[in-house]
C-alpha atoms as a PDB file:
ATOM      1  CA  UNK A   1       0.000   0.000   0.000  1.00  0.00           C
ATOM      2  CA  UNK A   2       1.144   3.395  -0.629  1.00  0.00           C
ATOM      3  CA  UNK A   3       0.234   7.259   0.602  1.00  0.00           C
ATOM      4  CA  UNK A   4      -0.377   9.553  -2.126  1.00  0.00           C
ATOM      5  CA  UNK A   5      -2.203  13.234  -2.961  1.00  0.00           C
ATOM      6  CA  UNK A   6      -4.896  13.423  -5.414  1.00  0.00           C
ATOM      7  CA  UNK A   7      -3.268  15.708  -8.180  1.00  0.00           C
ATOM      8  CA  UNK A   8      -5.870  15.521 -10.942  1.00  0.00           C
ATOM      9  CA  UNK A   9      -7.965  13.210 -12.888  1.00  0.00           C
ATOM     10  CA  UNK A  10      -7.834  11.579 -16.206  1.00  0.00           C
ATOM     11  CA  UNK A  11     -10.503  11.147 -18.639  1.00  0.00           C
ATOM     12  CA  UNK A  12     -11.372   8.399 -20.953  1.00  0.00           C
ATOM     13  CA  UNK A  13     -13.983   8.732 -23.422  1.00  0.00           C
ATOM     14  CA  UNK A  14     -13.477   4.706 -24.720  1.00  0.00           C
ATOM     15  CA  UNK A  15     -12.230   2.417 -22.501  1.00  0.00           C
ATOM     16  CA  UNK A  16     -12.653  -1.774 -21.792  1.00  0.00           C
ATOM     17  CA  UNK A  17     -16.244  -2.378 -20.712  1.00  0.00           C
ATOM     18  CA  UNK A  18     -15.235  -3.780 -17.637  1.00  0.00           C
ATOM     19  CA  UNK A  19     -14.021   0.201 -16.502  1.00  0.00           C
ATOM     20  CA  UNK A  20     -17.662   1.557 -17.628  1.00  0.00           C
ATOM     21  CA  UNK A  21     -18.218   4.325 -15.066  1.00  0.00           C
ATOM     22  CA  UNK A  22     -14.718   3.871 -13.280  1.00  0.00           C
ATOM     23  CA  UNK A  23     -13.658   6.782 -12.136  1.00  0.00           C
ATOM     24  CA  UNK A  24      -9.425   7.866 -12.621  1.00  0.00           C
ATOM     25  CA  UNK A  25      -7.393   9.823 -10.459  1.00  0.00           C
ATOM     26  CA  UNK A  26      -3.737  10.901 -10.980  1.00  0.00           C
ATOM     27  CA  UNK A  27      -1.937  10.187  -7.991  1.00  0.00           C
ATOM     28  CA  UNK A  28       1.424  11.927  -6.324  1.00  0.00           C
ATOM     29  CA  UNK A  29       2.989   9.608  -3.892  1.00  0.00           C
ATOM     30  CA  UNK A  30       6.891  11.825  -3.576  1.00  0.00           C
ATOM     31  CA  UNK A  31       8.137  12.217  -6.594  1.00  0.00           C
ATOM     32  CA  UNK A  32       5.861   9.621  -8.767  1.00  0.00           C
ATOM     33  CA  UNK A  33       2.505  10.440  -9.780  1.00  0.00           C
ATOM     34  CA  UNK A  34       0.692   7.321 -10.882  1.00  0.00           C
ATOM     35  CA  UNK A  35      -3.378   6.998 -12.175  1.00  0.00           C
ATOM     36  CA  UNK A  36      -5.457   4.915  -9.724  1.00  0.00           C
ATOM     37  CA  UNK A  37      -9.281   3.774  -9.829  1.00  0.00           C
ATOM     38  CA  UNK A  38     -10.887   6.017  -7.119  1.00  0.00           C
ATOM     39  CA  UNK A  39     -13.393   3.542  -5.099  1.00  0.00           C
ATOM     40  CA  UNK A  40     -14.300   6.190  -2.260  1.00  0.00           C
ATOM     41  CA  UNK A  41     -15.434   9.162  -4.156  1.00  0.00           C
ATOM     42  CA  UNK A  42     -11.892  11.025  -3.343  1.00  0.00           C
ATOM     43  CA  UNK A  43     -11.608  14.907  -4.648  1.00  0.00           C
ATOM     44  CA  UNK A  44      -8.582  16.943  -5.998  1.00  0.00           C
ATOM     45  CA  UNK A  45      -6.196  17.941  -2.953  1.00  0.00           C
ATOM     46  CA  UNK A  46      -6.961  14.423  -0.909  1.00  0.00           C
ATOM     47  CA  UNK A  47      -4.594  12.552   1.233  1.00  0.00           C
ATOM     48  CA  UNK A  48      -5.193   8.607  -0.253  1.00  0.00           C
ATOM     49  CA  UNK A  49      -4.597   5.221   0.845  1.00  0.00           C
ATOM     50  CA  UNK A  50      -3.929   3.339  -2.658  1.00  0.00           C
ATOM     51  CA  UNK A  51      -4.299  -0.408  -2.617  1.00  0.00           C
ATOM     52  CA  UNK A  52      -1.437  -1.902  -5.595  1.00  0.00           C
ATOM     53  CA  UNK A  53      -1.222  -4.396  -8.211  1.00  0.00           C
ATOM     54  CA  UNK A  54      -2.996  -7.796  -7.601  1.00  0.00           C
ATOM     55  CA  UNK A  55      -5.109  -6.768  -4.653  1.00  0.00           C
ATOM     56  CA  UNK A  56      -6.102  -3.185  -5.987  1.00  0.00           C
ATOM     57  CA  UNK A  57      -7.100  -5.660  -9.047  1.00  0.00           C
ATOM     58  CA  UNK A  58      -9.156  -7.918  -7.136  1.00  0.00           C
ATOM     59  CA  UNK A  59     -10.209  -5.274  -5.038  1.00  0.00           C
ATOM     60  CA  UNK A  60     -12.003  -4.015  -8.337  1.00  0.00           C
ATOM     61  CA  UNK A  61     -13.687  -6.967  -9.489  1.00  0.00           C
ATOM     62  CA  UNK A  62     -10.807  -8.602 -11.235  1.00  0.00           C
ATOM     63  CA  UNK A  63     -10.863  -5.247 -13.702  1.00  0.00           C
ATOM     64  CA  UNK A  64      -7.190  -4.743 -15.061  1.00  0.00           C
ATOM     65  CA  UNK A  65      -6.035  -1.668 -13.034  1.00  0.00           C
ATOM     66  CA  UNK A  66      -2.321  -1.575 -10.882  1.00  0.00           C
ATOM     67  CA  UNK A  67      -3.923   0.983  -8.487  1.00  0.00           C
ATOM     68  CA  UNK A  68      -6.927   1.687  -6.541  1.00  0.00           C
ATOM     69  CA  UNK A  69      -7.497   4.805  -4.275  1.00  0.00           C
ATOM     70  CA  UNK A  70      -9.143   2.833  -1.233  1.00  0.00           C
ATOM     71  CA  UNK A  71      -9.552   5.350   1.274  1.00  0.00           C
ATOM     72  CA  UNK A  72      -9.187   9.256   2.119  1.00  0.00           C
ATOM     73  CA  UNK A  73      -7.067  10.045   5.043  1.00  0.00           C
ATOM     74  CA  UNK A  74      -8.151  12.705   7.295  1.00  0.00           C
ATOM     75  CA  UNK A  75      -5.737  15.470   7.680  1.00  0.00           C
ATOM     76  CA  UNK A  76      -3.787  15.364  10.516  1.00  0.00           C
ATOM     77  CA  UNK A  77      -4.339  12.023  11.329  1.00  0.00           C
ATOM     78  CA  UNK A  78      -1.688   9.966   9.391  1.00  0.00           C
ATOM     79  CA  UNK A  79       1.426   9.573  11.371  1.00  0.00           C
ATOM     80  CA  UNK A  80       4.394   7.110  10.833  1.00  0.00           C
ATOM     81  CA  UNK A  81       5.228   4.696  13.074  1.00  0.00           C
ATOM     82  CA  UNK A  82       9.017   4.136  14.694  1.00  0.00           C
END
């Protein structure tokens, strides 16, 4: 799992039928930015948990995705652990 910042979203007029009304966010986590499948209704500006590869796959219904945005952090809440 990774920590990321909703930076934008991406658009797709045509895409596999198994995406119909999938929703695409670009994703900063440091210096990457990487497009997930939002599954919590996140917004532009939100601290993200993103599920990756196999489980964000499975996580979506077996749809052929590498990311999934899986939950919204609250502000202030996320802290790292020693």
């Amino acid at each position: 799992m990774k920590i990321g910042k909703v930076v934008g979203s991406v658009w797709a007029t045509r895409k596999a039928g198994c995406l119909a009304g999938q929703t695409f966010l670009v994703i900063r986590t440091g210096t990457e930015q990487l497009v997930a499948a939002d599954q919590v209704g996140a917004g532009n500006g939100d601290s993200v948990l993103l599920a990756m590869g196999t489980v964000a796959s499975r996580y979506c219904m077996d749809a052929p995705i590498d990311a999934a945005v899986v939950a919204i952090i609250d502000e202030g809440q996320s802290h790292v652990c020693p």
